[in-house]
PDB file of N, CA and C in Angstrom:
ATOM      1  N   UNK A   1       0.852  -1.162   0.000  1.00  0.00           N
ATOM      2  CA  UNK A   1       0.000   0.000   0.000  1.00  0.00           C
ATOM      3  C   UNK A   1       0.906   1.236   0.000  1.00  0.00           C
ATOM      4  N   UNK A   2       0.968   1.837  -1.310  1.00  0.00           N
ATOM      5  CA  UNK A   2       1.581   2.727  -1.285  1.00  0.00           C
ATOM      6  C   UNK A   2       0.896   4.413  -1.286  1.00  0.00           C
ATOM      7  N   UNK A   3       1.660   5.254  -0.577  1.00  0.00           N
ATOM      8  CA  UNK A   3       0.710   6.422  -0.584  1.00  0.00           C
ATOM      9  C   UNK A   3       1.791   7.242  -1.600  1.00  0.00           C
ATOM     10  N   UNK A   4       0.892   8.575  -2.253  1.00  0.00           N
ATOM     11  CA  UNK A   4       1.367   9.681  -2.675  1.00  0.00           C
ATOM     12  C   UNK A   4       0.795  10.910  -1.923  1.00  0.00           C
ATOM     13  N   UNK A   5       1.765  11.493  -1.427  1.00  0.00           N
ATOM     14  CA  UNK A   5       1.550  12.788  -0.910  1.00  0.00           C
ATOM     15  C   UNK A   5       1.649  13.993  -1.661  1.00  0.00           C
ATOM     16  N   UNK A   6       0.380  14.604  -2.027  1.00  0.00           N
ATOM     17  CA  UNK A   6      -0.001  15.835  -2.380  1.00  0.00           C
ATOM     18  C   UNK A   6       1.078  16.780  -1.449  1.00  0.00           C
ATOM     19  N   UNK A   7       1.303  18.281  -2.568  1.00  0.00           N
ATOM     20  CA  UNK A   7       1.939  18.984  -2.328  1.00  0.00           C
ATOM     21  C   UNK A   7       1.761  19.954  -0.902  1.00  0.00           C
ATOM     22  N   UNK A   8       0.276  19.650  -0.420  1.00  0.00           N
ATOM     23  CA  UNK A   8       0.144  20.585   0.405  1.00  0.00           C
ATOM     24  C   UNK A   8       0.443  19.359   1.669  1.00  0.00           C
ATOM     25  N   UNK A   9       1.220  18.567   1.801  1.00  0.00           N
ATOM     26  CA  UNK A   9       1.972  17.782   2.966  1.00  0.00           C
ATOM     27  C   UNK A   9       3.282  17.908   2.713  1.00  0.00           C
ATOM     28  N   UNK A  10       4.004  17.366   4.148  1.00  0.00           N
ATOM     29  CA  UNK A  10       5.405  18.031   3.640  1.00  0.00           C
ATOM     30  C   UNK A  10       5.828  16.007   3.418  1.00  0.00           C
ATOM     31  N   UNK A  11       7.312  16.935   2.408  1.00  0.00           N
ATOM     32  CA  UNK A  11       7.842  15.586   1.910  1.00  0.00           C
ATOM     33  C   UNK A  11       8.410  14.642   2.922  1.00  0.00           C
ATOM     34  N   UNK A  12       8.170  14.847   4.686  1.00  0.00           N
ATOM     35  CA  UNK A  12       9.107  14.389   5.213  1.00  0.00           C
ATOM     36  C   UNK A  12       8.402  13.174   5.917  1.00  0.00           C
ATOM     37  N   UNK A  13       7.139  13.155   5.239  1.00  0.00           N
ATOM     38  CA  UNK A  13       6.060  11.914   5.769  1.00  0.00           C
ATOM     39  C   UNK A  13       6.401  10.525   5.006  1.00  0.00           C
ATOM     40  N   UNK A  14       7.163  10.649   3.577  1.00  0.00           N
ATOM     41  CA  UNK A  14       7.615   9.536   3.319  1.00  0.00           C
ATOM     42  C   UNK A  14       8.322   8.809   4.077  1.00  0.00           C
ATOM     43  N   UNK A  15       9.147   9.413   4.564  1.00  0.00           N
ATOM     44  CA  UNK A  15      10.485   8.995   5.448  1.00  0.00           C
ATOM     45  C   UNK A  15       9.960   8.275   6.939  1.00  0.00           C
ATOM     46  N   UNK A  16       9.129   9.796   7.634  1.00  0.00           N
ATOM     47  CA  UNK A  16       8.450   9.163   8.908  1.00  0.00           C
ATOM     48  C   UNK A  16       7.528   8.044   8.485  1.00  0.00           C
ATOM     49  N   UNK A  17       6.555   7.564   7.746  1.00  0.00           N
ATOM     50  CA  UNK A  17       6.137   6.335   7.641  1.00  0.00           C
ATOM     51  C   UNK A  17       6.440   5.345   6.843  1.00  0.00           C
ATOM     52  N   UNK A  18       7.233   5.158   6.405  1.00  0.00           N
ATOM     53  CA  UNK A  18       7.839   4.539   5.647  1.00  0.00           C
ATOM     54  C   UNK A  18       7.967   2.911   6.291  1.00  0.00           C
ATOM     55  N   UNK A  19       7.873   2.518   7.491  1.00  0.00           N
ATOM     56  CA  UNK A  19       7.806   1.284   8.486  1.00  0.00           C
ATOM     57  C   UNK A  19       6.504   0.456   7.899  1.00  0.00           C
ATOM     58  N   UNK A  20       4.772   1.801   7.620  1.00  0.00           N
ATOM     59  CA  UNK A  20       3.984   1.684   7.546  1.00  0.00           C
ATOM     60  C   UNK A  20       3.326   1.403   6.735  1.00  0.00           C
ATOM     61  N   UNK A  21       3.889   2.594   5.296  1.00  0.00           N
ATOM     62  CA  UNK A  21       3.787   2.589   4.039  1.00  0.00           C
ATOM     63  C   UNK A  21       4.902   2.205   3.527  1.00  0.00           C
ATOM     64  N   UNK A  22       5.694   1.381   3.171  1.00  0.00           N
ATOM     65  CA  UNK A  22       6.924   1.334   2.241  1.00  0.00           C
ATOM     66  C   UNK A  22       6.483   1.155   0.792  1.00  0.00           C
ATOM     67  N   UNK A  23       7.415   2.475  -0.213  1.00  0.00           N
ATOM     68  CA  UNK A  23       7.124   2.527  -1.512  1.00  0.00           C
ATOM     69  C   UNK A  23       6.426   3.834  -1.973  1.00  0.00           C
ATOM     70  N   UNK A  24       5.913   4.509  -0.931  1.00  0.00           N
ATOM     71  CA  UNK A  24       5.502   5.731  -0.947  1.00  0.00           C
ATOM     72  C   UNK A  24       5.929   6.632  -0.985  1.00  0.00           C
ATOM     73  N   UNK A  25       5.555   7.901  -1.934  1.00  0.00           N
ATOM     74  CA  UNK A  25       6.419   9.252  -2.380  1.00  0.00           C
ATOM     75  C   UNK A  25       5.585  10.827  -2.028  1.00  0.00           C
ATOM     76  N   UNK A  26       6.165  11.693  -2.777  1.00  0.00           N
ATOM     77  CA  UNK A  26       5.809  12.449  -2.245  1.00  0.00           C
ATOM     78  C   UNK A  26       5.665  13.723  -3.988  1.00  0.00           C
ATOM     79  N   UNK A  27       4.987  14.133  -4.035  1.00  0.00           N
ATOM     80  CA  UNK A  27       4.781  15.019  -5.459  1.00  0.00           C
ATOM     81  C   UNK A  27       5.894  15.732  -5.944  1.00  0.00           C
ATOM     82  N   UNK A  28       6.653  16.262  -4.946  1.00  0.00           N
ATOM     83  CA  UNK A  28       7.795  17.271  -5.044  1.00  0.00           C
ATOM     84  C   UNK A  28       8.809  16.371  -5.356  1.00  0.00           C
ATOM     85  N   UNK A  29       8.619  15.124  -4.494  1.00  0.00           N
ATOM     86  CA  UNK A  29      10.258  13.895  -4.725  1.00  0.00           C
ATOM     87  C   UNK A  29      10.725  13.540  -5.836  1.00  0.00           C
ATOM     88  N   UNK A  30       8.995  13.550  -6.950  1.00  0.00           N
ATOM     89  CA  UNK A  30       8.837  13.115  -8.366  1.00  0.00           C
ATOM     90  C   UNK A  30       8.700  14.092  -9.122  1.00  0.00           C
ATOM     91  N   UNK A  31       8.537  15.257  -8.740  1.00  0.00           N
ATOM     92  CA  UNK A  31       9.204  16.789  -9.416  1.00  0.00           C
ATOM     93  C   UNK A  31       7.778  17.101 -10.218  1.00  0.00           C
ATOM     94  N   UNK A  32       6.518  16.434  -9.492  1.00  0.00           N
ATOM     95  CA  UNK A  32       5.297  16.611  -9.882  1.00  0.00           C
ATOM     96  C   UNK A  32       4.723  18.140  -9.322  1.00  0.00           C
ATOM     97  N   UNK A  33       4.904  18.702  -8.310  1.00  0.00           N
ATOM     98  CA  UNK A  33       4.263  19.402  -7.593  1.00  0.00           C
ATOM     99  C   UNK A  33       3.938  20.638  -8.345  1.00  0.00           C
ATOM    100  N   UNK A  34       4.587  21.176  -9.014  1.00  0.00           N
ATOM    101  CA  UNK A  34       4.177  22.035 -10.451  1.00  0.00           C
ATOM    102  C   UNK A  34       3.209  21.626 -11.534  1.00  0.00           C
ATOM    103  N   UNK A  35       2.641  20.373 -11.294  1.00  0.00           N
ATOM    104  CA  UNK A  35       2.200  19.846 -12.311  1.00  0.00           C
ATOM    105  C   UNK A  35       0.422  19.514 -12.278  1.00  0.00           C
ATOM    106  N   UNK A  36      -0.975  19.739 -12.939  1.00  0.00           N
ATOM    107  CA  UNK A  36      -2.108  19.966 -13.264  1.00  0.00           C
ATOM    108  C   UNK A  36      -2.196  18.246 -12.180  1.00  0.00           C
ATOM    109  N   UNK A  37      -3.198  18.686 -11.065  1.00  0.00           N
ATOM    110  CA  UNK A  37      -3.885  17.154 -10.476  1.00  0.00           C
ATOM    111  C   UNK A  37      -4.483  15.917 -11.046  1.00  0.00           C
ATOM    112  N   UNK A  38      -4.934  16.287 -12.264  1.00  0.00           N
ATOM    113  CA  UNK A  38      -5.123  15.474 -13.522  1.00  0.00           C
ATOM    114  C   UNK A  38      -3.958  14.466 -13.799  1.00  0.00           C
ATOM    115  N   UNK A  39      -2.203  15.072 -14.033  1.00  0.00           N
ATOM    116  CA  UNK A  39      -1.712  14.258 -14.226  1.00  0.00           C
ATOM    117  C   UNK A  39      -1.490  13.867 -12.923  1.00  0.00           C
ATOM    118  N   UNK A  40      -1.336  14.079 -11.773  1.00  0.00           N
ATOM    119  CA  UNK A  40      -0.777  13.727 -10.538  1.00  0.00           C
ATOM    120  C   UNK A  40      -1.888  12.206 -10.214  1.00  0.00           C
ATOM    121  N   UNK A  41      -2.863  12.380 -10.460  1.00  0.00           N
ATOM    122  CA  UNK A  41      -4.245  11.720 -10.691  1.00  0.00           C
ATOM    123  C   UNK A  41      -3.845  10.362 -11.839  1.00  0.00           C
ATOM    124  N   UNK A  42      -3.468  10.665 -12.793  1.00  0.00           N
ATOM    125  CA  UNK A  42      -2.747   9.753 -13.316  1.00  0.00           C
ATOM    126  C   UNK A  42      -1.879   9.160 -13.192  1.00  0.00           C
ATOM    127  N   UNK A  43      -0.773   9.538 -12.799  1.00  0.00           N
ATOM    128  CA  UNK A  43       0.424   8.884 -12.363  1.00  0.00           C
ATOM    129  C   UNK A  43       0.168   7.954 -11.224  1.00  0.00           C
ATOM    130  N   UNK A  44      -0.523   8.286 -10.315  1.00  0.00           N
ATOM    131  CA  UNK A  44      -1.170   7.273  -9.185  1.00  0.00           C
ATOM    132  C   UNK A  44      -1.733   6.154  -9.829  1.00  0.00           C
ATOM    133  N   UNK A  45      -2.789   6.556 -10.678  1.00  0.00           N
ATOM    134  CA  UNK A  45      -3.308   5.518 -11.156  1.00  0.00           C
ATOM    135  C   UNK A  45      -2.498   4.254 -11.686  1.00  0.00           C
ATOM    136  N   UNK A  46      -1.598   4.641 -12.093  1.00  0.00           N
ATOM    137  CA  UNK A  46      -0.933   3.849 -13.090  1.00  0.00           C
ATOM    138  C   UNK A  46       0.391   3.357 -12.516  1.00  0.00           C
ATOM    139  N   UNK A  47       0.751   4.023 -11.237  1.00  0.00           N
ATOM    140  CA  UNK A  47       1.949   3.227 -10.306  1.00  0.00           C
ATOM    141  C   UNK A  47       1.330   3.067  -9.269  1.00  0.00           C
ATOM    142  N   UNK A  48      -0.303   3.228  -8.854  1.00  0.00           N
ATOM    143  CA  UNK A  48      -0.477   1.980  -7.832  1.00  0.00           C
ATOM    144  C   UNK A  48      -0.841   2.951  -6.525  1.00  0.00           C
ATOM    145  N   UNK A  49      -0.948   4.194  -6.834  1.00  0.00           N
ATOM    146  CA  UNK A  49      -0.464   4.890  -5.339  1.00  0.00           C
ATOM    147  C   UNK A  49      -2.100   5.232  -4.924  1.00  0.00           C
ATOM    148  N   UNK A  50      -2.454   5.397  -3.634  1.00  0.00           N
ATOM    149  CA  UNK A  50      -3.513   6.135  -3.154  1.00  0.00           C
ATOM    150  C   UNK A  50      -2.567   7.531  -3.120  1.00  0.00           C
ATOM    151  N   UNK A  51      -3.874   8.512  -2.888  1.00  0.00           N
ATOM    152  CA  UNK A  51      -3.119   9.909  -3.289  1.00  0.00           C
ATOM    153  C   UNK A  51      -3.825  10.259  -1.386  1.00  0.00           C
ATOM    154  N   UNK A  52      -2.764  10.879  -1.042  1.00  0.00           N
ATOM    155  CA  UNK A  52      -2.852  11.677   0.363  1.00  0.00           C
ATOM    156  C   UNK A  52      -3.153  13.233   0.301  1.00  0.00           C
ATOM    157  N   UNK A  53      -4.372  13.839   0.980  1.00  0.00           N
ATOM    158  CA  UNK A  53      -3.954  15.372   0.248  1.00  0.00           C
ATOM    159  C   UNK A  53      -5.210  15.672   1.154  1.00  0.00           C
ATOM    160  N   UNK A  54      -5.001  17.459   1.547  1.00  0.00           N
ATOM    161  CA  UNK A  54      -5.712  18.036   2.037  1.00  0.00           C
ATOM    162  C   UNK A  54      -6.681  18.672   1.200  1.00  0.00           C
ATOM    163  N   UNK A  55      -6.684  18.591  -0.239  1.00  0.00           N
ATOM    164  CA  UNK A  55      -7.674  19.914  -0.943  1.00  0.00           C
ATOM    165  C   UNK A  55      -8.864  18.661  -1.617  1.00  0.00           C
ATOM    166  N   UNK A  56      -9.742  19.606  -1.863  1.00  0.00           N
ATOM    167  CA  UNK A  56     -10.652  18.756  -2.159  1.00  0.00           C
ATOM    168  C   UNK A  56     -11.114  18.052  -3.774  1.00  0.00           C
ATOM    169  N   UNK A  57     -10.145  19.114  -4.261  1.00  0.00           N
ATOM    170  CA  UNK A  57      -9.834  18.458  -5.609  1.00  0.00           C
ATOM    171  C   UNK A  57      -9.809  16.960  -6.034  1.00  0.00           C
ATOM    172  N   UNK A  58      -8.977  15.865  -4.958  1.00  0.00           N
ATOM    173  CA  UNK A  58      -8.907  14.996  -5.271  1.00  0.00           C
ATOM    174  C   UNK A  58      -9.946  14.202  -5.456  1.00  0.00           C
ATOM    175  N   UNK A  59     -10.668  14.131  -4.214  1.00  0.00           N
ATOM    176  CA  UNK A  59     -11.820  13.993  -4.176  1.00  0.00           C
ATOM    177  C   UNK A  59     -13.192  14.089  -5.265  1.00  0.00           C
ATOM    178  N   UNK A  60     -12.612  15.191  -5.795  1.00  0.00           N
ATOM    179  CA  UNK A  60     -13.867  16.095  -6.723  1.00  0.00           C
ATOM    180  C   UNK A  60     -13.657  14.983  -8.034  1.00  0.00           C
ATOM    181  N   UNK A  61     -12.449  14.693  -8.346  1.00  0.00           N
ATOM    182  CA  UNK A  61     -11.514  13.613  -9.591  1.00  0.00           C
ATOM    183  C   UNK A  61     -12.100  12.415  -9.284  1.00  0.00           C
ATOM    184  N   UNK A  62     -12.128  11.829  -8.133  1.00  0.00           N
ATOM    185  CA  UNK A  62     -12.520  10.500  -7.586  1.00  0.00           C
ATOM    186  C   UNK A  62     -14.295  10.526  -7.868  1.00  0.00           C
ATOM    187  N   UNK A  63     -14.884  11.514  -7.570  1.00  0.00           N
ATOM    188  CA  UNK A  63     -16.319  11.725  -8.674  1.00  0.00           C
ATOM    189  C   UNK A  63     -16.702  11.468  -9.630  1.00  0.00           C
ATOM    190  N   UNK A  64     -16.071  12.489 -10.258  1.00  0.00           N
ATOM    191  CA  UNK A  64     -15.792  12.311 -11.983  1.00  0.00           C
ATOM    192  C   UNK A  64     -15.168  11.564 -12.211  1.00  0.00           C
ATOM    193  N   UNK A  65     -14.197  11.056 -12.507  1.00  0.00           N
ATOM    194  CA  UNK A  65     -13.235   9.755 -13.124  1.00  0.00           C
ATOM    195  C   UNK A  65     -13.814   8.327 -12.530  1.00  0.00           C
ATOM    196  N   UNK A  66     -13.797   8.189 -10.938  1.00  0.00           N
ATOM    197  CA  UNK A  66     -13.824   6.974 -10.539  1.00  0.00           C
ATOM    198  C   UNK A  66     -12.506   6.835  -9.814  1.00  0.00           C
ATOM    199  N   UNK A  67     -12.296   5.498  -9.827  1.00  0.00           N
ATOM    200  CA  UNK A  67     -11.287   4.784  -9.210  1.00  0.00           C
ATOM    201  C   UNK A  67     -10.789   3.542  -9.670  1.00  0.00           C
ATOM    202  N   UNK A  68      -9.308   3.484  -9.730  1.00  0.00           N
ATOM    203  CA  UNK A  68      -8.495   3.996  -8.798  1.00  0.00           C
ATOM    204  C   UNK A  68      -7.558   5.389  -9.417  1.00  0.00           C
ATOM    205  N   UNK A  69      -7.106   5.840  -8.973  1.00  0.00           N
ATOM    206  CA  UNK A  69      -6.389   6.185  -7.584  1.00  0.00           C
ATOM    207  C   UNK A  69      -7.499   6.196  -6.434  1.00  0.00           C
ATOM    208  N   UNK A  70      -7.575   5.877  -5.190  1.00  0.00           N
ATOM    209  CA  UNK A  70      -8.112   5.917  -3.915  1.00  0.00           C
ATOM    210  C   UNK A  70      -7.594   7.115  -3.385  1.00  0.00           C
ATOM    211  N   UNK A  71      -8.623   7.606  -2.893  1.00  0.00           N
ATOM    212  CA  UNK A  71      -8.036   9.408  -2.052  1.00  0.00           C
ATOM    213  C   UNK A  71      -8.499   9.126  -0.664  1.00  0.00           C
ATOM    214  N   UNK A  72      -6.903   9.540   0.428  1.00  0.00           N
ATOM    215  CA  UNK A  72      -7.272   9.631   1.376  1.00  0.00           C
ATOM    216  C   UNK A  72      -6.871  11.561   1.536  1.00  0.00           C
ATOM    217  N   UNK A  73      -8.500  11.773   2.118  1.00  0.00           N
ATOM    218  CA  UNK A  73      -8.879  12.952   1.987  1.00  0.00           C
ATOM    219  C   UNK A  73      -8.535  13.638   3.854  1.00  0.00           C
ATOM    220  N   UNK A  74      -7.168  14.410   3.930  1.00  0.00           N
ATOM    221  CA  UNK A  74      -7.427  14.423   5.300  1.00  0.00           C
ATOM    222  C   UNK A  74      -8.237  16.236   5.566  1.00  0.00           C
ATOM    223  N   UNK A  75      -9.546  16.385   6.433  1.00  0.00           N
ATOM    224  CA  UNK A  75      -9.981  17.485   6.707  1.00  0.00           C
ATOM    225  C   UNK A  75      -9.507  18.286   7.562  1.00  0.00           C
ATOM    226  N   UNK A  76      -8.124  18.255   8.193  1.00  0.00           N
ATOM    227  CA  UNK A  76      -7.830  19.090   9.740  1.00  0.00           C
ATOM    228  C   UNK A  76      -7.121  20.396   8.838  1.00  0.00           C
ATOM    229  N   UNK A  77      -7.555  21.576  10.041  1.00  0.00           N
ATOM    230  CA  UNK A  77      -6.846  22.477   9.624  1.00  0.00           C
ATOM    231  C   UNK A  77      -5.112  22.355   9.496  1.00  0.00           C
ATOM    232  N   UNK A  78      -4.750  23.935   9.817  1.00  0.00           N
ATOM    233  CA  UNK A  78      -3.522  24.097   9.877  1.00  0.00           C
ATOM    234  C   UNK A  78      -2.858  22.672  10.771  1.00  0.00           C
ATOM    235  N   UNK A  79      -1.807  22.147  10.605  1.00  0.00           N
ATOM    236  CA  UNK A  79      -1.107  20.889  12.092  1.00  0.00           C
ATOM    237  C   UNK A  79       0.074  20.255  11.397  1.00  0.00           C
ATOM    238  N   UNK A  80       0.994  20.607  12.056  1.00  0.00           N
ATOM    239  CA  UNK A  80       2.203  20.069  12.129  1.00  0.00           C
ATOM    240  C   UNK A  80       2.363  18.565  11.336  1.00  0.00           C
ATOM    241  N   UNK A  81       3.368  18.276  10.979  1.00  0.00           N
ATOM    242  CA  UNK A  81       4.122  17.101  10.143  1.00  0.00           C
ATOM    243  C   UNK A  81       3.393  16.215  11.166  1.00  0.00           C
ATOM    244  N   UNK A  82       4.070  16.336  12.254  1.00  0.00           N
ATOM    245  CA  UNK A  82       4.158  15.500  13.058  1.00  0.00           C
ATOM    246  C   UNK A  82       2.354  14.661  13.680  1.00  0.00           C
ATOM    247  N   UNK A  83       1.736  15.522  13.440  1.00  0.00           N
ATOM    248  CA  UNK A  83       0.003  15.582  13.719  1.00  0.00           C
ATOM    249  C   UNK A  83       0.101  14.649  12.651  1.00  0.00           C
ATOM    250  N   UNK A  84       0.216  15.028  11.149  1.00  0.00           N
ATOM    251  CA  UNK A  84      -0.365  14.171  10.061  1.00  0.00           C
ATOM    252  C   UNK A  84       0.385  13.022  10.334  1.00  0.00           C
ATOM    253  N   UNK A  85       1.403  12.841  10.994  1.00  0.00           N
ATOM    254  CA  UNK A  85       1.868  11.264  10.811  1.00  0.00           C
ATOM    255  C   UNK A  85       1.162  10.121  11.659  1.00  0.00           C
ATOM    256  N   UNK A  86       0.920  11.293  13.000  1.00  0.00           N
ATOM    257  CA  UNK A  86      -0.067  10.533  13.454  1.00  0.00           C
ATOM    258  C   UNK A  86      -1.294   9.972  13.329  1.00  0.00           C
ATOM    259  N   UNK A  87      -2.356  11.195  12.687  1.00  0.00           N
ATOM    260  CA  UNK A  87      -3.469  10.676  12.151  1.00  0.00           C
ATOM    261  C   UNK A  87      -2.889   9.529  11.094  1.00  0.00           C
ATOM    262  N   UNK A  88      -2.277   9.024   9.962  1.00  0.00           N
ATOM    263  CA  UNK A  88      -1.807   8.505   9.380  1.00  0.00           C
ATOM    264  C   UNK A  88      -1.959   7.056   9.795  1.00  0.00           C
ATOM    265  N   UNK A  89      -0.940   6.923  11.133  1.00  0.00           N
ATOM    266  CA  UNK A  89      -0.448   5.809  12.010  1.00  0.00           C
ATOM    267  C   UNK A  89      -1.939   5.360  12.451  1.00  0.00           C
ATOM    268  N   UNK A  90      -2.467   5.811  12.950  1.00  0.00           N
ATOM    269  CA  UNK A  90      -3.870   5.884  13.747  1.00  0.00           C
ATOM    270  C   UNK A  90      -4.978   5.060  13.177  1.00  0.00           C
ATOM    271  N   UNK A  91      -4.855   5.588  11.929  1.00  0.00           N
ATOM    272  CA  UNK A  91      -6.227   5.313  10.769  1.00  0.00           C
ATOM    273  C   UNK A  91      -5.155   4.114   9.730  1.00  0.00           C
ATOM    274  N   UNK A  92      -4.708   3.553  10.153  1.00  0.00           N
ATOM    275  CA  UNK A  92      -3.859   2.582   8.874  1.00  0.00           C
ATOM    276  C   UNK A  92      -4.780   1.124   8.750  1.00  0.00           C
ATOM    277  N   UNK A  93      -6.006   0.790   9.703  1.00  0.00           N
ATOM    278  CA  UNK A  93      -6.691  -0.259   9.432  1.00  0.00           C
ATOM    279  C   UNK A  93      -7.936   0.561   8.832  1.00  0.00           C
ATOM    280  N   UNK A  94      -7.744   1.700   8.617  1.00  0.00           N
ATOM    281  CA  UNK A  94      -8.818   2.337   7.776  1.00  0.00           C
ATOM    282  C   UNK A  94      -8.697   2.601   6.447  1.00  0.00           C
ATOM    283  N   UNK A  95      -7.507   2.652   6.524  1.00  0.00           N
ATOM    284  CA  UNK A  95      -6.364   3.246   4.836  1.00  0.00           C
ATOM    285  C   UNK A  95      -6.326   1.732   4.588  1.00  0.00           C
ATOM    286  N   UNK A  96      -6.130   0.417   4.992  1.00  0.00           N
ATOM    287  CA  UNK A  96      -6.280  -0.769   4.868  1.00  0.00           C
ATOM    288  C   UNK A  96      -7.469  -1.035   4.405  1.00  0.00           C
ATOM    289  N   UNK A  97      -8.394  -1.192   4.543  1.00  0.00           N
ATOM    290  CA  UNK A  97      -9.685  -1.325   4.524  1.00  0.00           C
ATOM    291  C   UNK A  97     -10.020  -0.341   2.901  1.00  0.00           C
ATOM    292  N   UNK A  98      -9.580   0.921   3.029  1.00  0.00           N
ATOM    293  CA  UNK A  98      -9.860   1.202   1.287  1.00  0.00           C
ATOM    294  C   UNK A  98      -9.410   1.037   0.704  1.00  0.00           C
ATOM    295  N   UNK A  99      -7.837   0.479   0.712  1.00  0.00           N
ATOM    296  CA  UNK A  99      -7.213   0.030  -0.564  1.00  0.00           C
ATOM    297  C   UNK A  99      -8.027  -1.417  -0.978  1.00  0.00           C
ATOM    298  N   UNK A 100      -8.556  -1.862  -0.526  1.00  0.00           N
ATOM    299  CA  UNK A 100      -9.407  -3.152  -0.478  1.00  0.00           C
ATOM    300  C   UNK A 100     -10.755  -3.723  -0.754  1.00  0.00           C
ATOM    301  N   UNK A 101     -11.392  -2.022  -0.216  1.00  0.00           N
ATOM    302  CA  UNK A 101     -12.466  -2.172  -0.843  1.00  0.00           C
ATOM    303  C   UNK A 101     -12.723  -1.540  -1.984  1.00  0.00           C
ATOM    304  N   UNK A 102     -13.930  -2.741  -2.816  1.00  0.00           N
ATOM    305  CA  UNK A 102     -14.215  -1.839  -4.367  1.00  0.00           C
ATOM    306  C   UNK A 102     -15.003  -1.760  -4.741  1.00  0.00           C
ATOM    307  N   UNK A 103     -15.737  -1.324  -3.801  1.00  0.00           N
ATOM    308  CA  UNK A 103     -16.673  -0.108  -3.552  1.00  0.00           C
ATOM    309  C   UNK A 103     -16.422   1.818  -3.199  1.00  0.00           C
ATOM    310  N   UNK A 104     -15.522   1.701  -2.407  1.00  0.00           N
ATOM    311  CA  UNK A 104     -15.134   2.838  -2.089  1.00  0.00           C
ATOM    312  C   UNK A 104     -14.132   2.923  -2.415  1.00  0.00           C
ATOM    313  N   UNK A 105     -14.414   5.096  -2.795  1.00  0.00           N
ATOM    314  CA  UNK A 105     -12.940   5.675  -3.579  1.00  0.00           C
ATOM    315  C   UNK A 105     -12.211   6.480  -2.586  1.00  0.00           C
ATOM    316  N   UNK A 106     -13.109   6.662  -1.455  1.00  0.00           N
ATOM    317  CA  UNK A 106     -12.421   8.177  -0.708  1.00  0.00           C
ATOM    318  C   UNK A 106     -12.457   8.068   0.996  1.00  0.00           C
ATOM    319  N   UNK A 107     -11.724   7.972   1.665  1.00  0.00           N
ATOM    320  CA  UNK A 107     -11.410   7.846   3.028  1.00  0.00           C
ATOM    321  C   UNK A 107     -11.263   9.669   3.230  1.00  0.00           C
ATOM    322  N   UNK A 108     -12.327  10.233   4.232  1.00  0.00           N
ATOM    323  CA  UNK A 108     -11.996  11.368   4.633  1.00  0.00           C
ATOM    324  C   UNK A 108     -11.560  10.817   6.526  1.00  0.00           C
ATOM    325  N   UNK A 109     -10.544  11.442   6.653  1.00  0.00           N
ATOM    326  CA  UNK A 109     -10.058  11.887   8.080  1.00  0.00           C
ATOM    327  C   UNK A 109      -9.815  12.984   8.861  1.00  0.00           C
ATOM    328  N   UNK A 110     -10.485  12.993   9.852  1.00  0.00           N
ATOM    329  CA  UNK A 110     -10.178  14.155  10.752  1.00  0.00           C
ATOM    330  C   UNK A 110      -8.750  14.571  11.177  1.00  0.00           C
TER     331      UNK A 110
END
């Protein structure tokens, strides 16, 4: 289960979960972060990744297009690296549970 982290997370969540997620990147790592969510949206699709991200864009794609990519959609405001790794750690039999199911495209978290 690999994640991609949207630009508005920092790149240093690959690293901190990496125990959890191994294989997972980050938009900026892949020199995507300049680049239309459409392709970012694609590139997931097609190497496997659920996409991690605070905006609701992804989400809005997971509408229209379908699935996969799987969006885990997190809703908290402003919070530290360290907050998202936790929610992350926390919810991983939940992030389990949607890479799995196929039925559902979108895991929102608090």
């Amino acid at each position: 289960m690999k994640l991609l982290f949207d630009q508005n997370l920092s790149p240093r969540l690959v690293t901190s979960l990496t125990d959890l997620y191994p294989g997972s990147s980050h938009v900026h790592l892949l020199q995507m972060d300049q680049v239309p969510d459409r392709e970012v949206w694609e590139y997931a699709r097609q190497e496997g990744f659920l996409i991690v991200t605070k905006d609701a864009d992804f989400s809005d794609l997971c509408m229209l297009l379908g699935f996969p990519p799987k969006i885990i959609w997190i809703r908290r405001g402003n919070c530290s690296t360290q907050a998202m790794e936790v929610i992350l750690r926390n919810h991983f039999g939940d992030i389990t549970m949607l890479s799995e199911d196929e039925y559902r495209g979108v895991l929102t978290l608090f």
